[in-house]
N, C-alpha and C. Protein backbone atom coordinates (compact mmCIF):
# COMPACT_ATOMS: atom_id res chain seq x y z
N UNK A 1 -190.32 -109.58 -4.16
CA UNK A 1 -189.27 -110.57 -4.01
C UNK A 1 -189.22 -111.42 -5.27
N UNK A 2 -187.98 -111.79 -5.26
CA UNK A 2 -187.34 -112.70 -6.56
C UNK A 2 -187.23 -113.94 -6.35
N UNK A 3 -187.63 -115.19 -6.56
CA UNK A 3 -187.79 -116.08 -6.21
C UNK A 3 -186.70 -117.40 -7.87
N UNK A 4 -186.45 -118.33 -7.15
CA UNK A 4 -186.17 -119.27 -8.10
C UNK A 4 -186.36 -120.62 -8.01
N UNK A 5 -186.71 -121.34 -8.75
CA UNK A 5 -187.21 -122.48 -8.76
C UNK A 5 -186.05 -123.42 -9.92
N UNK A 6 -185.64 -124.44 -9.23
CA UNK A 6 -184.73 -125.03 -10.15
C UNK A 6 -185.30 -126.81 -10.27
N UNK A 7 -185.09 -126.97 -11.55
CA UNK A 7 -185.34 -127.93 -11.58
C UNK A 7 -184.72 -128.69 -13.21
N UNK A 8 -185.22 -129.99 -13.75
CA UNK A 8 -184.45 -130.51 -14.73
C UNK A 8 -185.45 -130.50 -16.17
N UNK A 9 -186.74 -130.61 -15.47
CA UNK A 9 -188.03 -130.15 -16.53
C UNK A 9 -188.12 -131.42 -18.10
N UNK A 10 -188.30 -132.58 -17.61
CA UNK A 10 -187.82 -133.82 -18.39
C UNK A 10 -188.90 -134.91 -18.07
N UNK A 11 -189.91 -134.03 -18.51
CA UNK A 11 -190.33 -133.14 -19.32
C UNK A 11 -191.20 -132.31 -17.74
N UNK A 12 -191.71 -130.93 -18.49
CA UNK A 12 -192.31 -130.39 -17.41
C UNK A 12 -193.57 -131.28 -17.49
N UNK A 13 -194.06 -131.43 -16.01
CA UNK A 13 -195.34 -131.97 -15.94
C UNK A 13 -195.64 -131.50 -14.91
N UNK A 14 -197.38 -131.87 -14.19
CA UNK A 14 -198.08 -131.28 -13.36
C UNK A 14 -198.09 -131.01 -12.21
N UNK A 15 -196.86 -131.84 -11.66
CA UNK A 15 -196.17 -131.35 -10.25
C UNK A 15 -195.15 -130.03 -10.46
N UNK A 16 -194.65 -129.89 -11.51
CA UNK A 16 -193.83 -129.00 -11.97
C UNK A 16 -194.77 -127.53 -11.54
N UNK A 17 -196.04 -127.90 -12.62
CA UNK A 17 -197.00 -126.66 -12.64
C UNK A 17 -197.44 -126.56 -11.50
N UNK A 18 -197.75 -127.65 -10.39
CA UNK A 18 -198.50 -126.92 -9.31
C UNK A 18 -197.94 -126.15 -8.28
N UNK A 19 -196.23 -126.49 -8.33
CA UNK A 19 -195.38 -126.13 -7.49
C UNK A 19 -195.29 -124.54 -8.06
N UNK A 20 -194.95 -123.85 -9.31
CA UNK A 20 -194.77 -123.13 -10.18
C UNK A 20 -196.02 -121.88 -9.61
N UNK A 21 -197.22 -122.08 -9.57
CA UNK A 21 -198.88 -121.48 -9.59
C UNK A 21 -198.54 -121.41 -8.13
N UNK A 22 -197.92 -122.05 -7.06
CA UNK A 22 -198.04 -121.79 -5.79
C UNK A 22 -196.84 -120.53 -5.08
N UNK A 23 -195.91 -120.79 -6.07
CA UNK A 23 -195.03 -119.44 -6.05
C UNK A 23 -195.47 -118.31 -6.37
N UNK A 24 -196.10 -118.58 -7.91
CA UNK A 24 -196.66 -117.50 -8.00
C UNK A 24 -197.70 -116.48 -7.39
N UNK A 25 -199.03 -117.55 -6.51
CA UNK A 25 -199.07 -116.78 -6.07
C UNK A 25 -198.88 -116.64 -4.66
N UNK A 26 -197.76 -116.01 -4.35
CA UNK A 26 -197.40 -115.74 -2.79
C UNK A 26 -197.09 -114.30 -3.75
N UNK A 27 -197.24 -113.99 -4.44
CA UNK A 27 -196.90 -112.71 -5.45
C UNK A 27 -195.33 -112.37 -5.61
N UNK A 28 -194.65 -113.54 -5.72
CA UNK A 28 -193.12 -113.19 -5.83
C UNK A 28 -193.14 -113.53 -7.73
N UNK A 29 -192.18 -112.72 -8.04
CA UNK A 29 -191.65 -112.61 -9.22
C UNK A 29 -190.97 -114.48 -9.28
N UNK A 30 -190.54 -114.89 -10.22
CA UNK A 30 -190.32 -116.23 -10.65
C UNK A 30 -189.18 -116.51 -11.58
N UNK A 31 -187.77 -117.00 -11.27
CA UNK A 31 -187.00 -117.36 -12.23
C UNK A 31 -187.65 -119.09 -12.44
N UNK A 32 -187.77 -119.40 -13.56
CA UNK A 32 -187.16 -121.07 -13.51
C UNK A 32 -185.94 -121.17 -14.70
N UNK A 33 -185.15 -121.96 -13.40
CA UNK A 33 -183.84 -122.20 -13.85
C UNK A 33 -183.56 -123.97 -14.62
N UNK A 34 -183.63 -123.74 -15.08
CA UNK A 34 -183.91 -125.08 -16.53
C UNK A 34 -182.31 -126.10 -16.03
N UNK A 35 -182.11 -127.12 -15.03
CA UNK A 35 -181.07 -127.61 -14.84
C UNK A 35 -180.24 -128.74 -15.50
N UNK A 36 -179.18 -128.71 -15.73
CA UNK A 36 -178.35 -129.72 -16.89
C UNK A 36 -178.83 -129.24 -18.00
N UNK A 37 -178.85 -128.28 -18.34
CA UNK A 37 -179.11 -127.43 -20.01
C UNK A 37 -178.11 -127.95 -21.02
N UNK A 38 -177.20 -128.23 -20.37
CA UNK A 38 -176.12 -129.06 -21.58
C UNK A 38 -176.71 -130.30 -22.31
N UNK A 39 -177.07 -131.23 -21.55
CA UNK A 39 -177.43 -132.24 -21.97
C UNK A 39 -178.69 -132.71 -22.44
N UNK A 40 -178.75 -133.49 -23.50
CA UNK A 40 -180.01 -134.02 -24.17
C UNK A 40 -179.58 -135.47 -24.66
N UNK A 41 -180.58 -135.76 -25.10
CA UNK A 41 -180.60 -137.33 -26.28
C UNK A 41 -179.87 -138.28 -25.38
N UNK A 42 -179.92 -138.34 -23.90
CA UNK A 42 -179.56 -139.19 -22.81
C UNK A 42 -181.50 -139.74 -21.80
N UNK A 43 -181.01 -141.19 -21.26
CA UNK A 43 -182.11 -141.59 -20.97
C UNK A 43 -182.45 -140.61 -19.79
N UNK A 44 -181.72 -139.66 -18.88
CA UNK A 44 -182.18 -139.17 -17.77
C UNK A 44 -182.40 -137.65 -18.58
N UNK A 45 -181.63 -137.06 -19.34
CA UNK A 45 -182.08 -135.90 -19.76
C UNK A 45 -182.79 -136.16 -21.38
N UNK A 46 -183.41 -136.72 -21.90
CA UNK A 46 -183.71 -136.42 -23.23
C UNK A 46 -184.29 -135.30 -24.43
N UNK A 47 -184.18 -133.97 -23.54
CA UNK A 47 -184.50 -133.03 -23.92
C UNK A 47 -183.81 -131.99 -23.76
N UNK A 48 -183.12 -130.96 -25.21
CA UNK A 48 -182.34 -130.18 -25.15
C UNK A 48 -182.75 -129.10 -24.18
N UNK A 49 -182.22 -128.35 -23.67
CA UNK A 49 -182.11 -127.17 -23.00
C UNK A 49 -183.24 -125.88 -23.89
N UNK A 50 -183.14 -125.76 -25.18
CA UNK A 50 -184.30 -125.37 -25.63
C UNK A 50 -185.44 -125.72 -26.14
N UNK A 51 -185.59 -127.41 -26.31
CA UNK A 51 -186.80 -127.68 -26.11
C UNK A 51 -187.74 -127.65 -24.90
N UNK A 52 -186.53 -127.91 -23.40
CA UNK A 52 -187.30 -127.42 -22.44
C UNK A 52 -187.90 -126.19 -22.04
N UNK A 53 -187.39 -125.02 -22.91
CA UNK A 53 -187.73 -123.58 -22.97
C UNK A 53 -189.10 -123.64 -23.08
N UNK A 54 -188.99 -124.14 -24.26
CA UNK A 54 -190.35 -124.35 -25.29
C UNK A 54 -191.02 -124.75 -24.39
N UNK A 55 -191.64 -125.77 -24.02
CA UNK A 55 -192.38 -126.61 -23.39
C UNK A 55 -193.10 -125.17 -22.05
N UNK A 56 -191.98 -125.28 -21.57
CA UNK A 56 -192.42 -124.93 -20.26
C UNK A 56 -193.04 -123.54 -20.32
N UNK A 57 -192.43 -122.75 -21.66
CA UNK A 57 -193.11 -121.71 -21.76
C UNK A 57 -194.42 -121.73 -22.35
N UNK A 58 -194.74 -122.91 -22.94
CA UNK A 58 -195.89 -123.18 -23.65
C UNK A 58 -197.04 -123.66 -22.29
N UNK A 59 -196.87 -124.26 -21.22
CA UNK A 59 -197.38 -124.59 -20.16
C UNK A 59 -198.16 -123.35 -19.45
N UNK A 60 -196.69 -122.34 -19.27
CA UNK A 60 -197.07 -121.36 -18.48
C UNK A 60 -198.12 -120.42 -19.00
N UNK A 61 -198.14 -120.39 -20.60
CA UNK A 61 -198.77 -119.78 -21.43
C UNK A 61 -200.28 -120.27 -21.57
N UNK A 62 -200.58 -121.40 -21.32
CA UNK A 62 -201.50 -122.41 -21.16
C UNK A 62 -202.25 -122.36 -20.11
N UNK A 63 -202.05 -121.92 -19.34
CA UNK A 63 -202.54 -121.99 -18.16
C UNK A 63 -202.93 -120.77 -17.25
N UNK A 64 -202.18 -119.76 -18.15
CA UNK A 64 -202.65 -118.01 -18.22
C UNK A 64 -202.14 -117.66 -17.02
N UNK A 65 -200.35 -118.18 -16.93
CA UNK A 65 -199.70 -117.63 -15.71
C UNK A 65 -199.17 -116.19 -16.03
N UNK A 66 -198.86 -115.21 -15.14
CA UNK A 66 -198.10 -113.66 -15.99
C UNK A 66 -196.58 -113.90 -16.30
N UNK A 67 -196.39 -114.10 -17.54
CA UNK A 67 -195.36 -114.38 -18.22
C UNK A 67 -194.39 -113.06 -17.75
N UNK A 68 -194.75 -111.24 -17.45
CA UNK A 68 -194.00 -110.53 -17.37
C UNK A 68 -193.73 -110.63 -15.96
N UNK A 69 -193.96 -111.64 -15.14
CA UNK A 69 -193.45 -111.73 -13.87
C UNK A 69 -192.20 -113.01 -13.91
N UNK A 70 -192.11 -114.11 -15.03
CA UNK A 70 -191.68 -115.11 -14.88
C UNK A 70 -190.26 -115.04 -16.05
N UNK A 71 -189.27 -115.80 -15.70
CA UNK A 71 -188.04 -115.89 -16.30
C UNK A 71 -187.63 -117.03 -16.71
N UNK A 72 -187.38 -117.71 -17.53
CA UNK A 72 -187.09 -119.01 -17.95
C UNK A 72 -185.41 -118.78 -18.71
N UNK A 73 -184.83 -119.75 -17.61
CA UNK A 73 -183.11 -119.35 -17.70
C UNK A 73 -181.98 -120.99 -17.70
N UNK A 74 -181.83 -121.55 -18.81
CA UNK A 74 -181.05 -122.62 -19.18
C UNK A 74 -180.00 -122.34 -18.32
N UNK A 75 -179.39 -123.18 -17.26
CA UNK A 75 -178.30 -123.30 -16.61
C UNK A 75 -177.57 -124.62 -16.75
N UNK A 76 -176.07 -124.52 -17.17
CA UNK A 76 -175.37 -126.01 -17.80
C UNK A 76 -174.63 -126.31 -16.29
N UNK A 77 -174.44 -127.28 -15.91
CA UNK A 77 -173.50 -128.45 -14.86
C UNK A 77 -172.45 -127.52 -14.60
N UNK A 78 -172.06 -127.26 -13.58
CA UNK A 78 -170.25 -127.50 -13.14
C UNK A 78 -169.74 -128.68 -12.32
N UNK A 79 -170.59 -129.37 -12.03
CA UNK A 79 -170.54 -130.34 -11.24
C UNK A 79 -169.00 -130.05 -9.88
N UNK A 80 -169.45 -129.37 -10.07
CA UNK A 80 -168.56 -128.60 -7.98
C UNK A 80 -169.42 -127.65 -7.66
N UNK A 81 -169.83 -128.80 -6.71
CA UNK A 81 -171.17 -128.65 -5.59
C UNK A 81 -171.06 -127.15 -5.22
N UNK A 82 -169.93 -127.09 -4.00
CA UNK A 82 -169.48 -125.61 -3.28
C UNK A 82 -169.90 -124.58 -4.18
N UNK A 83 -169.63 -124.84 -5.45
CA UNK A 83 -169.41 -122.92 -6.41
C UNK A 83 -170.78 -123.19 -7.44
N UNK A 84 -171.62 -124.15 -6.66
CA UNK A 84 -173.07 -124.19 -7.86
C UNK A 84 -174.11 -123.20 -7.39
N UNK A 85 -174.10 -122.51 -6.20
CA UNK A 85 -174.59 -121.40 -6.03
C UNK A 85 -174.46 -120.29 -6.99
N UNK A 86 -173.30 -119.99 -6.71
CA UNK A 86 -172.53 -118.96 -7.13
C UNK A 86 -172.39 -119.04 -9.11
N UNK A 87 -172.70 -120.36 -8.97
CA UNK A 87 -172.49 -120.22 -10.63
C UNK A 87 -174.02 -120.01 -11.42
N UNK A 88 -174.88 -120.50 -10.46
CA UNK A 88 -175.98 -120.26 -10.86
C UNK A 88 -176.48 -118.14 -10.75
N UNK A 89 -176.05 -117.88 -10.07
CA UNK A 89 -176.20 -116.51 -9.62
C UNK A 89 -175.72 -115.84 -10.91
N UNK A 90 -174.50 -116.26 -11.59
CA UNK A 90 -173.88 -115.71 -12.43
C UNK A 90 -174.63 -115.62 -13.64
N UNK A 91 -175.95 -116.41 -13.80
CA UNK A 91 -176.47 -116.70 -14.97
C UNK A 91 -177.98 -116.63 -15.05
N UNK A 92 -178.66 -116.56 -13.82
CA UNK A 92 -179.51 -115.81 -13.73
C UNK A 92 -179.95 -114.25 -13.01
N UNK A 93 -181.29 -113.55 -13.48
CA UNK A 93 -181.39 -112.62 -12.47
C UNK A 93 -181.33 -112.99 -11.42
N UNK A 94 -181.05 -111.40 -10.44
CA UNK A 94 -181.21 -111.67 -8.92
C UNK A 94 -182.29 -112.51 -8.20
N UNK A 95 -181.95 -112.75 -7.26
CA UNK A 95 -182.74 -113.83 -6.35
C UNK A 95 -182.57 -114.10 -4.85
N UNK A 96 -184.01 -113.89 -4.15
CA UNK A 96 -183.92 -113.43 -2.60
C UNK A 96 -183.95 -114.75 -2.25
N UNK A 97 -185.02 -116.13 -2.78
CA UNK A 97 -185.53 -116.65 -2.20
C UNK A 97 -185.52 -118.36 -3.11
N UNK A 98 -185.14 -119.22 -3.12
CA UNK A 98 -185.09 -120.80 -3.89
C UNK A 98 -186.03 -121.78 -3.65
N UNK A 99 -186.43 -122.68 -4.37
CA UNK A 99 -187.38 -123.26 -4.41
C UNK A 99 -186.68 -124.73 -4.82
N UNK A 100 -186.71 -126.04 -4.85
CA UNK A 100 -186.14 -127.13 -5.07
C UNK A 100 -186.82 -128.18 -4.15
N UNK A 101 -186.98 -129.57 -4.91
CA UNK A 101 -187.24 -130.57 -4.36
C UNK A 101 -186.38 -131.54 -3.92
N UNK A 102 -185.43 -131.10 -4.72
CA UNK A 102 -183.81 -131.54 -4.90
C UNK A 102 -183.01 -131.63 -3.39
N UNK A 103 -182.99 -132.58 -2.53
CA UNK A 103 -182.51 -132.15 -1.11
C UNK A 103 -181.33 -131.78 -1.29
N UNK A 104 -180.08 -131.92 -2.14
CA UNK A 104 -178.80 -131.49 -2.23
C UNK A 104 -178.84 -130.24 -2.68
N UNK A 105 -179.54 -129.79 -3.56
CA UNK A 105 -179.82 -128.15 -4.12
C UNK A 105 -180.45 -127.29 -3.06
N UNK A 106 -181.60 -128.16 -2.31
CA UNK A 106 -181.53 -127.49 -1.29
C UNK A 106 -180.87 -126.66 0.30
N UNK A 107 -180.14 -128.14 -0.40
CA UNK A 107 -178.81 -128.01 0.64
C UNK A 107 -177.68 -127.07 0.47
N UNK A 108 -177.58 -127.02 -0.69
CA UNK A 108 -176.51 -125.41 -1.21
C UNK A 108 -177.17 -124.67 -0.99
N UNK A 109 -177.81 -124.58 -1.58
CA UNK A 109 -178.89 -122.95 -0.96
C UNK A 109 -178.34 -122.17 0.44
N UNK A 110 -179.29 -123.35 1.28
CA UNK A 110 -178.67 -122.87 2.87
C UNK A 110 -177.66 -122.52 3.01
N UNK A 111 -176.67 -123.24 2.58
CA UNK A 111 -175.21 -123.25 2.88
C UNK A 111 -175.29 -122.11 2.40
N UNK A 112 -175.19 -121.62 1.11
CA UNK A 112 -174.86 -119.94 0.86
C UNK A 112 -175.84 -118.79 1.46
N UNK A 113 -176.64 -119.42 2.40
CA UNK A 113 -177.14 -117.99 2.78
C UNK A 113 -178.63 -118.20 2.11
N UNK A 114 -179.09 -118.63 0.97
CA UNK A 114 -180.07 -117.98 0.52
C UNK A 114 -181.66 -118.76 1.64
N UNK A 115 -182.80 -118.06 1.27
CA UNK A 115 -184.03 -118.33 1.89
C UNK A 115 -184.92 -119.71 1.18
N UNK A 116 -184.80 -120.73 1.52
CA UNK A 116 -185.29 -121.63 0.68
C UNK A 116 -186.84 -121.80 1.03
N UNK A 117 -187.61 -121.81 0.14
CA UNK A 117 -188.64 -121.94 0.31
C UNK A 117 -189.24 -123.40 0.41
N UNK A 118 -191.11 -123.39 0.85
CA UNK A 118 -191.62 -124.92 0.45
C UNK A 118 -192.42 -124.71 -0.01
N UNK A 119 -193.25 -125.61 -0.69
CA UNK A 119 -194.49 -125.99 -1.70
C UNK A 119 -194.55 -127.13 -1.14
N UNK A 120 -196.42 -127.32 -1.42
CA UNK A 120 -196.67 -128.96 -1.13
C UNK A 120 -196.27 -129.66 -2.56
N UNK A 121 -196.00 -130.66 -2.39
CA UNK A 121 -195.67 -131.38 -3.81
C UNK A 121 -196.96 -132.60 -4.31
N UNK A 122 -197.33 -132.62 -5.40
CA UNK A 122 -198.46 -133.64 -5.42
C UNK A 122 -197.82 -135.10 -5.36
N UNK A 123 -198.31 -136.19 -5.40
CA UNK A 123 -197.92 -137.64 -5.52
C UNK A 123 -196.32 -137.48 -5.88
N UNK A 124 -195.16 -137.64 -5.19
CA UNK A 124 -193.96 -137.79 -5.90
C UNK A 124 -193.81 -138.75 -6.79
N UNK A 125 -193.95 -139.76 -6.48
CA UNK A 125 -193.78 -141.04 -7.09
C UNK A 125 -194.83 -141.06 -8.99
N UNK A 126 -195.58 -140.30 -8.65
CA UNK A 126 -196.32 -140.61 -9.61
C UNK A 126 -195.94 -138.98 -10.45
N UNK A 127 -196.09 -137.94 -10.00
CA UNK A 127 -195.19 -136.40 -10.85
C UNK A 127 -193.16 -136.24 -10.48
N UNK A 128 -193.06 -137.57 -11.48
CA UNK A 128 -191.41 -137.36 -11.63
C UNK A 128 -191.51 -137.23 -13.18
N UNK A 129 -190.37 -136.85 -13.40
CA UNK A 129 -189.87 -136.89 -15.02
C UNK A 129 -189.15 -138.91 -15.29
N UNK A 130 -188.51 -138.75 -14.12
CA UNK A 130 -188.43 -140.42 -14.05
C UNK A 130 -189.29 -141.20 -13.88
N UNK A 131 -190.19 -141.19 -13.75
CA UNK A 131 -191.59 -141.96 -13.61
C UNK A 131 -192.25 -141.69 -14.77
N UNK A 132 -192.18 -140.04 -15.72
CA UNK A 132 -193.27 -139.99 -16.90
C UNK A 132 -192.18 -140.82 -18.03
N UNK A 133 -191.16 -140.71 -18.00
CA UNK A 133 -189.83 -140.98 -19.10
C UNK A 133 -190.21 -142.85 -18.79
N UNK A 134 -189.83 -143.64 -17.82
CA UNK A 134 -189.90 -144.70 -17.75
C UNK A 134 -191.78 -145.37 -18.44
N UNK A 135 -192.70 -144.54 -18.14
CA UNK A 135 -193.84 -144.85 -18.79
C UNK A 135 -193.70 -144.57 -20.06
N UNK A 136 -193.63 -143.88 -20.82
CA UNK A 136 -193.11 -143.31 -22.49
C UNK A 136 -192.40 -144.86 -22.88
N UNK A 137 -191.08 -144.68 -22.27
CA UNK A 137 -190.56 -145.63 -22.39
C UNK A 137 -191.14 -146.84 -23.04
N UNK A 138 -191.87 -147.44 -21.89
CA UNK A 138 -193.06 -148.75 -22.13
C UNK A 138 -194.31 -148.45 -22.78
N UNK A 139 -194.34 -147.24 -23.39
CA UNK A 139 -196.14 -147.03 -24.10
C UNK A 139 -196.78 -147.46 -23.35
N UNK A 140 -197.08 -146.61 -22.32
CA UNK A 140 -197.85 -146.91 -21.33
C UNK A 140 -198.42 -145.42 -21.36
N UNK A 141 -199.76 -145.16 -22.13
CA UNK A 141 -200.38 -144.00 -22.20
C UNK A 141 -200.52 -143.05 -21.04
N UNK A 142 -200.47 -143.88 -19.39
CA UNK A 142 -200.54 -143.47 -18.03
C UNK A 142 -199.99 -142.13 -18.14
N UNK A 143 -198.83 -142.01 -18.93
CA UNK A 143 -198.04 -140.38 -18.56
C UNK A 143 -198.54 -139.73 -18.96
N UNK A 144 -199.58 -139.55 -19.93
CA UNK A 144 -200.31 -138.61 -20.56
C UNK A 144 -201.17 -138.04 -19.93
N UNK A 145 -201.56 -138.46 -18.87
CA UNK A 145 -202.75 -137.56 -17.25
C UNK A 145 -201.69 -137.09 -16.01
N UNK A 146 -200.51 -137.20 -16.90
CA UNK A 146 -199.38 -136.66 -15.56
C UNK A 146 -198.56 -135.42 -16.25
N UNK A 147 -199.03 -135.06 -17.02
CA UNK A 147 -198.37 -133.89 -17.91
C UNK A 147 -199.13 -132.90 -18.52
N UNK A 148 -199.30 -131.67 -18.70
CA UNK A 148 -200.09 -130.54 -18.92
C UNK A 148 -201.10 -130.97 -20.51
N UNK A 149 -202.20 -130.97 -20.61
CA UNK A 149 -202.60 -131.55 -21.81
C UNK A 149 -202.07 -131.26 -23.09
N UNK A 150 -201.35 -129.72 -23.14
CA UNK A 150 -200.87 -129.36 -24.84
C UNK A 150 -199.58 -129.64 -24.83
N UNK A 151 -199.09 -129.90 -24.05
CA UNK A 151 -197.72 -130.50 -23.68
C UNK A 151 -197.37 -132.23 -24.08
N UNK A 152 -198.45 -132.50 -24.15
CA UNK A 152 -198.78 -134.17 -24.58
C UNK A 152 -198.63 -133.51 -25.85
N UNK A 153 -199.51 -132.94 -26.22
CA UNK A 153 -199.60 -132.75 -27.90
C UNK A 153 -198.60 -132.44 -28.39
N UNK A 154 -197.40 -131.52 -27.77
CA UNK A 154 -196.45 -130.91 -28.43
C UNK A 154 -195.09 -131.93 -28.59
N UNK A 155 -195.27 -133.22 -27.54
CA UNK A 155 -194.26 -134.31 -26.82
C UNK A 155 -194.45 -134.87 -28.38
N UNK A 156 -195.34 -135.02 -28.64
CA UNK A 156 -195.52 -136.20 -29.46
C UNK A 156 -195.87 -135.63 -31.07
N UNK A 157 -195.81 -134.24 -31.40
CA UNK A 157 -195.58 -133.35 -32.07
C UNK A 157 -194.21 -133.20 -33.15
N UNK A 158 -193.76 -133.36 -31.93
CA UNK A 158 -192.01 -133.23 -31.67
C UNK A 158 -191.55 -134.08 -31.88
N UNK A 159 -192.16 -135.30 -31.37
CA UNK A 159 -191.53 -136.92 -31.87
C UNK A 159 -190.73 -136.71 -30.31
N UNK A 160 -190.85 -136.14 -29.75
CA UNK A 160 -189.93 -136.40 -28.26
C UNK A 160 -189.78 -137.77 -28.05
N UNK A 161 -191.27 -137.89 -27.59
CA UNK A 161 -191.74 -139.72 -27.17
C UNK A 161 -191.26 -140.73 -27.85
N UNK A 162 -190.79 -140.32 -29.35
CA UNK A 162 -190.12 -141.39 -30.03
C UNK A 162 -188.70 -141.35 -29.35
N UNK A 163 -187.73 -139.79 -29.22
CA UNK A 163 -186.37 -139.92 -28.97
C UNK A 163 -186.53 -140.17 -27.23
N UNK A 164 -187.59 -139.99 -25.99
CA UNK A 164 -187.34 -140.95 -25.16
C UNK A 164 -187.10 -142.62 -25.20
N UNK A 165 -187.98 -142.53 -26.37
CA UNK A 165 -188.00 -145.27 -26.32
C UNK A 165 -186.61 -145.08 -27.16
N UNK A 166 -186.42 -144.38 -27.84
CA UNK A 166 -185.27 -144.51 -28.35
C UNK A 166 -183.70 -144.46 -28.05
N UNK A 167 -183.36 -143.33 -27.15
CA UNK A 167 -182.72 -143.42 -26.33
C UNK A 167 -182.52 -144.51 -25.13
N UNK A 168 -183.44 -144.86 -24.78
CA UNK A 168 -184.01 -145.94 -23.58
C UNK A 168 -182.70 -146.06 -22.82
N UNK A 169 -182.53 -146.93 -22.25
CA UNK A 169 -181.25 -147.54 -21.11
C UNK A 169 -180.13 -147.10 -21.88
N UNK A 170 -179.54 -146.40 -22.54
CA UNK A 170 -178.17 -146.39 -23.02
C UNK A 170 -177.66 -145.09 -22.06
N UNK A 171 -176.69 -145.86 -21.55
CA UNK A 171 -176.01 -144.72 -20.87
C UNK A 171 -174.84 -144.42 -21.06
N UNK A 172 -173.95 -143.28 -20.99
CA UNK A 172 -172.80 -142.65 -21.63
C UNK A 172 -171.73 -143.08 -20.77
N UNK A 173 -170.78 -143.54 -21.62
CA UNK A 173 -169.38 -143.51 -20.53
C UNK A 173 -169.00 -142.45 -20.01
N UNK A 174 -168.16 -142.54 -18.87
CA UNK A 174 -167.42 -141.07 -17.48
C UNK A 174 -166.19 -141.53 -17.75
């Protein structure tokens, strides 16, 4: 079985991975579907669609998951809910079975039919990307035991951590 896991990966961190290692092993094959791939250099997404590649493939690699079982697949917004199934289908491999913490993603799912799965999730409050981004934010070293250790190295490598404080509260006009 084909399984998918969607999420925004901003940045991946250790709830990401434990959810990720628990799919894997039920021995299902693994898309992760990289969500809002369009957007970067914003305070909720600050990371392009292929830096999140990077990252997360550097995690999985890290941690000596089987890369020839796993798929890492940038998916951009349509923002119409109804056809986000269907648009996601269009852009990744097949898929029996979804994975999301997301209650509205979870909620399409059902609606189209598909098998949604569960994982335990560790501390929410403390493994968000909004919770590691808002610590960055404040140099508050705390996010650095909430994120995969070479993944710290590569954040700050990258200068990420600079374009999260930097970006900070600015938000885009609609």
């Amino acid at each position: 079985m084909r399984s998918v896991f969607i999420g925004r990966f901003q940045p991946i961190h250790k709830g990401h991975m434990s959810t990720i290692k628990q799919i894997i092993d039920t021995s299902e094959d693994l898309i992760i579907a990289i969500g809002s791939a369009q957007h970067s250099h914003t305070p909720d997404n600050p990371f392009s669609g292929g830096e999140r590649v990077f990252l997360i493939k550097q995690a999985l690699i890290d941690e000596g998951l089987p890369l020839e079982r796993i798929d890492i697949v940038p998916v951009p917004d349509i923002n119409i809910h109804p056809l986000w199934v269907a648009h996601l289908r269009s852009l990744v491999p097949p898929f029996e079975k979804a994975y999301s913490h997301n209650p509205l993603v979870r909620q399409l799912m059902q609606d189209a039919g598909v098998i949604v799965g569960e994982t335990s999730l560790l501390e929410r409050e403390s493994y968000s990307g909004h919770h590691i981004r808002k610590l960055i934010r404040n140099d508050d070293p705390a996010w650095e035991s909430l994120v995969p250790p070479n993944i710290v190295k590569l954040i700050k490598e990258m200068r990420l951590d600079e374009r999260i404080r930097a970006v900070g509260n600015v938000r885009i006009k609609r």
